[in-house]
N, C-alpha and C. Protein backbone atom coordinates (compact mmCIF):
# COMPACT_ATOMS: atom_id res chain seq x y z
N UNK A 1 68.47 168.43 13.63
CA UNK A 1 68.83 167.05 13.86
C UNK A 1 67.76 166.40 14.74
N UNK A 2 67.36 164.64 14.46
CA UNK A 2 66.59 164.68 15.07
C UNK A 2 67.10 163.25 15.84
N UNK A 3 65.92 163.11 16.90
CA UNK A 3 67.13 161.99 17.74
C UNK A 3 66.73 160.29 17.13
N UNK A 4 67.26 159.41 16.76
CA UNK A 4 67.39 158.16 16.29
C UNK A 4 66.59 157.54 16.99
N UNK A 5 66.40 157.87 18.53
CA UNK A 5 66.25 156.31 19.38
C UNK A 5 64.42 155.90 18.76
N UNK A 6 63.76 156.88 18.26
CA UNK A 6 62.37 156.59 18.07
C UNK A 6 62.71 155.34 16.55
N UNK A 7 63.23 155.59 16.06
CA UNK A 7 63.87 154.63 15.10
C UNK A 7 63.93 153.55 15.06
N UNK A 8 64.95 153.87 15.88
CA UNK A 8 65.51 152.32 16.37
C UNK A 8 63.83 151.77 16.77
N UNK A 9 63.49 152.29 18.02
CA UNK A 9 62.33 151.47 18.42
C UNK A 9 61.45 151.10 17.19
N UNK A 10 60.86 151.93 16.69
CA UNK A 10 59.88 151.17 15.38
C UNK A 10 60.94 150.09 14.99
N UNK A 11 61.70 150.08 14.16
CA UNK A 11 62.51 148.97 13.68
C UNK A 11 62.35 147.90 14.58
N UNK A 12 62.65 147.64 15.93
CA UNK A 12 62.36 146.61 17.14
C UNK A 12 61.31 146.61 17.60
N UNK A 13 59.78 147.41 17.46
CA UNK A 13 59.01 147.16 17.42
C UNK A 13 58.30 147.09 19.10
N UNK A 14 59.69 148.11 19.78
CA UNK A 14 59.72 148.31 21.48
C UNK A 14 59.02 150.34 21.15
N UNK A 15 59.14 150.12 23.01
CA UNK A 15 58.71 151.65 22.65
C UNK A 15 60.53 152.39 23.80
N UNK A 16 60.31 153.44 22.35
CA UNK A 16 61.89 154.65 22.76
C UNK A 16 62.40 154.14 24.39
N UNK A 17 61.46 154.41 25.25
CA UNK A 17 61.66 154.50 26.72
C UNK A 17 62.36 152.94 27.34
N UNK A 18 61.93 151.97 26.81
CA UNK A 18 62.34 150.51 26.83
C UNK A 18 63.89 150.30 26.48
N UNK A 19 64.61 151.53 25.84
CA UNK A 19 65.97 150.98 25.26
C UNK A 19 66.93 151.78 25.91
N UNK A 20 68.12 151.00 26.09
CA UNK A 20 69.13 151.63 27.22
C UNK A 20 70.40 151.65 25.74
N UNK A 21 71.79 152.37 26.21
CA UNK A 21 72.34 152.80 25.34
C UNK A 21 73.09 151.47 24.78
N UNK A 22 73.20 150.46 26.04
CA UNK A 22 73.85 149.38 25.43
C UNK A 22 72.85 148.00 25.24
N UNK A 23 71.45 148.41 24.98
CA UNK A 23 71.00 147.37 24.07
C UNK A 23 71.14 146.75 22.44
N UNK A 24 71.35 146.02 22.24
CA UNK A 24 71.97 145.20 21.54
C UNK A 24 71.34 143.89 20.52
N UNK A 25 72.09 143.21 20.04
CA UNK A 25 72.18 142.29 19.40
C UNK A 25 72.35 141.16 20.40
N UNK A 26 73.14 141.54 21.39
CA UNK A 26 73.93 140.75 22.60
C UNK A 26 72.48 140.52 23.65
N UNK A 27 71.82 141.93 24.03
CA UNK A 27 70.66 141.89 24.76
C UNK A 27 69.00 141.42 24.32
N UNK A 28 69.43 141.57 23.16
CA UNK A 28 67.54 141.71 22.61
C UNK A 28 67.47 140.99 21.43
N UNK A 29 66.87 139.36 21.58
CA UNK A 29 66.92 138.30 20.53
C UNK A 29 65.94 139.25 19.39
N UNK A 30 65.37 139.86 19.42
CA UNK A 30 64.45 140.48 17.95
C UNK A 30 65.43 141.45 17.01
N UNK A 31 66.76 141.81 17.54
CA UNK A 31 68.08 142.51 16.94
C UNK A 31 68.67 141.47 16.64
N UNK A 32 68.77 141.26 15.31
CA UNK A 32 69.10 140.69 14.11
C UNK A 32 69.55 140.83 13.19
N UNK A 33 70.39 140.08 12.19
CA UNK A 33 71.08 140.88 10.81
C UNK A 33 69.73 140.96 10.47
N UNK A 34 68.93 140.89 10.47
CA UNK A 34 67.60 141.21 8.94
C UNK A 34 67.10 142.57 9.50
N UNK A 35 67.03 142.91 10.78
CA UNK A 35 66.49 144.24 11.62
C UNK A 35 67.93 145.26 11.50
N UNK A 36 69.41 144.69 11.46
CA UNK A 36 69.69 145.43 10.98
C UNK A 36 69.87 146.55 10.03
N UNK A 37 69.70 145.47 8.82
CA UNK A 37 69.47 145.77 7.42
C UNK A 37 68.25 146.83 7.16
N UNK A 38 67.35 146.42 8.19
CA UNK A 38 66.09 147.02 8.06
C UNK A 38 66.20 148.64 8.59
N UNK A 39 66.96 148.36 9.23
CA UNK A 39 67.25 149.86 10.33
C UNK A 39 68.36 150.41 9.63
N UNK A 40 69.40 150.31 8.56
CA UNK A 40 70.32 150.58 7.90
C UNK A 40 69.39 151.42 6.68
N UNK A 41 68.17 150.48 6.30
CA UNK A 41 67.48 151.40 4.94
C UNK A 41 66.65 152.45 5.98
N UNK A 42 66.60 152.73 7.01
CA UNK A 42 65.53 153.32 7.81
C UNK A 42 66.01 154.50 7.63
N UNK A 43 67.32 154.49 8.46
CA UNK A 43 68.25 155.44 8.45
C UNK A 43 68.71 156.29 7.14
N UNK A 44 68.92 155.23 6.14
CA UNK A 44 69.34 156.05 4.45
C UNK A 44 67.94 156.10 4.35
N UNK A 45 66.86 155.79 4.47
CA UNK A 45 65.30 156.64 3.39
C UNK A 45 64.86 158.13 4.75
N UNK A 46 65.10 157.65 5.94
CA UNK A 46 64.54 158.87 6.67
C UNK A 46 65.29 160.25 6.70
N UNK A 47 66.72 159.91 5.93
CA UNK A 47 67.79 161.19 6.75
C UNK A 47 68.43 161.36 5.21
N UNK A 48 67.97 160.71 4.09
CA UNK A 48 68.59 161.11 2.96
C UNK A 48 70.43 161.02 2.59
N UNK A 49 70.65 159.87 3.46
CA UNK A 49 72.11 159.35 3.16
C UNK A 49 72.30 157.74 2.94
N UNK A 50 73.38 157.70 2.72
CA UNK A 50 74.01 156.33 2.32
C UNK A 50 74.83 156.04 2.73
N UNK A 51 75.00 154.58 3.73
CA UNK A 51 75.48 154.18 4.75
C UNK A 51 76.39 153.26 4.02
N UNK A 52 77.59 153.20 4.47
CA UNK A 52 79.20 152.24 4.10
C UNK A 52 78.37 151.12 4.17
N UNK A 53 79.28 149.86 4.58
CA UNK A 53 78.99 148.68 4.75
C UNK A 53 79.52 148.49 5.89
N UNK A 54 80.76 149.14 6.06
CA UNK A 54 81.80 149.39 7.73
C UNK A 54 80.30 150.31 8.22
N UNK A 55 79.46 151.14 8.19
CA UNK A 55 78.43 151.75 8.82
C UNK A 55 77.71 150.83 9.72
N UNK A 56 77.18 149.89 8.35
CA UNK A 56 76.09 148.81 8.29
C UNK A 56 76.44 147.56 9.84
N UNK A 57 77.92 147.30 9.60
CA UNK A 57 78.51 146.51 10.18
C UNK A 57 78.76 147.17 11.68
N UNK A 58 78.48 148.27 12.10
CA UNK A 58 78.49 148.85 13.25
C UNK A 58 77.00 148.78 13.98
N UNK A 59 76.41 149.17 13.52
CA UNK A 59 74.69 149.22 13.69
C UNK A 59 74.43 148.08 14.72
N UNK A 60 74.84 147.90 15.81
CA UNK A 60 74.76 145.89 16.77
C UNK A 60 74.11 146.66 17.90
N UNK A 61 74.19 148.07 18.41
CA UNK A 61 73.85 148.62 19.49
C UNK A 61 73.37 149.79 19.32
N UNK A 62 72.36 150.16 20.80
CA UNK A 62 71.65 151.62 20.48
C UNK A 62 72.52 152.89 20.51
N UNK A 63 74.05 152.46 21.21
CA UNK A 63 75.06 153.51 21.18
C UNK A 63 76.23 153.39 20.18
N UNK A 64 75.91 152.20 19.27
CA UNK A 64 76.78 152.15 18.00
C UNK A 64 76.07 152.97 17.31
N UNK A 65 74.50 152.69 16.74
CA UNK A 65 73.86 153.03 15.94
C UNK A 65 73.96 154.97 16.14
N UNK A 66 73.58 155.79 17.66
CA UNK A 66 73.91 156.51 17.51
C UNK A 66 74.96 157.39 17.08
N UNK A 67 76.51 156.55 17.32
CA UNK A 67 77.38 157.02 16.79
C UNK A 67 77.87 156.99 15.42
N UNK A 68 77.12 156.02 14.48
CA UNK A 68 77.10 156.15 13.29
C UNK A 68 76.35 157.35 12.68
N UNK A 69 74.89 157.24 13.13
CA UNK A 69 74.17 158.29 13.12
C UNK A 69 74.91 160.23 13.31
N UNK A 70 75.55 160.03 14.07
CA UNK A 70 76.28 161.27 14.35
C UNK A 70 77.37 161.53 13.40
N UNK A 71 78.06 160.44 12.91
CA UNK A 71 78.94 160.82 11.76
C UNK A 71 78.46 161.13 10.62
N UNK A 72 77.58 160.81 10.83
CA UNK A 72 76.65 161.45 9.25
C UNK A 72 75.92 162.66 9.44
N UNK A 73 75.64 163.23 10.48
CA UNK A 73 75.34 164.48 10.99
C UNK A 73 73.37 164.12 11.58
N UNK A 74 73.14 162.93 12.24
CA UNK A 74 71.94 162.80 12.58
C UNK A 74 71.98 162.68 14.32
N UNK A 75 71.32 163.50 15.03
CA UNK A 75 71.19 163.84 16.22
C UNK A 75 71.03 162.31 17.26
C-alpha cells in the first residue's frame, strides 16, 4: 500500500509536506470540483479501481480522500 498524500499534492500542485489532514475545499481555493474529478481519475488510473460517485462526492479533504482511499484498500 502506498500513501495518497504525494497524490493529492501533484493534483494541487503543493508539495506532500504543505498539507495538513483537514485541508480542503473549505481551506485551499485551487481544491475544486474540476481537481476533484482530476484526483478521482488519479486515484482509479494509479491504484487500478473504480470509484462510486458517493466516493467521488467525499474526496473535499486530505482526511476524506484518505479514508476513501482506505476503503478501497490504498494506504
Amino acid at each position: 500500500m502506498t500513501d495518497i498524500l504525494p497524490l493529492i499534492a501533484q493534483v494541487l500542485q503543493v508539495q506532500p509536506a504543505d498539507l495538513s489532514e483537514d485541508d480542503g475545499v473549505q481551506t485551499m481555493p485551487q481544491w475544486d470540483s474540476l481537481k476533484i474529478i482530476l484526483l478521482a481519475s488519479m486515484i482509479e488510473v494509479t491504484h487500478g479501481i473504480t470509484l462510486s460517485s458517493e466516493d467521488i462526492e467525499q474526496l473535499t479533504s486530505v482526511g476524506a480522500v484518505r479514508a476513501v482511499a482506505a476503503r478501497h484498500g490504498i494506504g
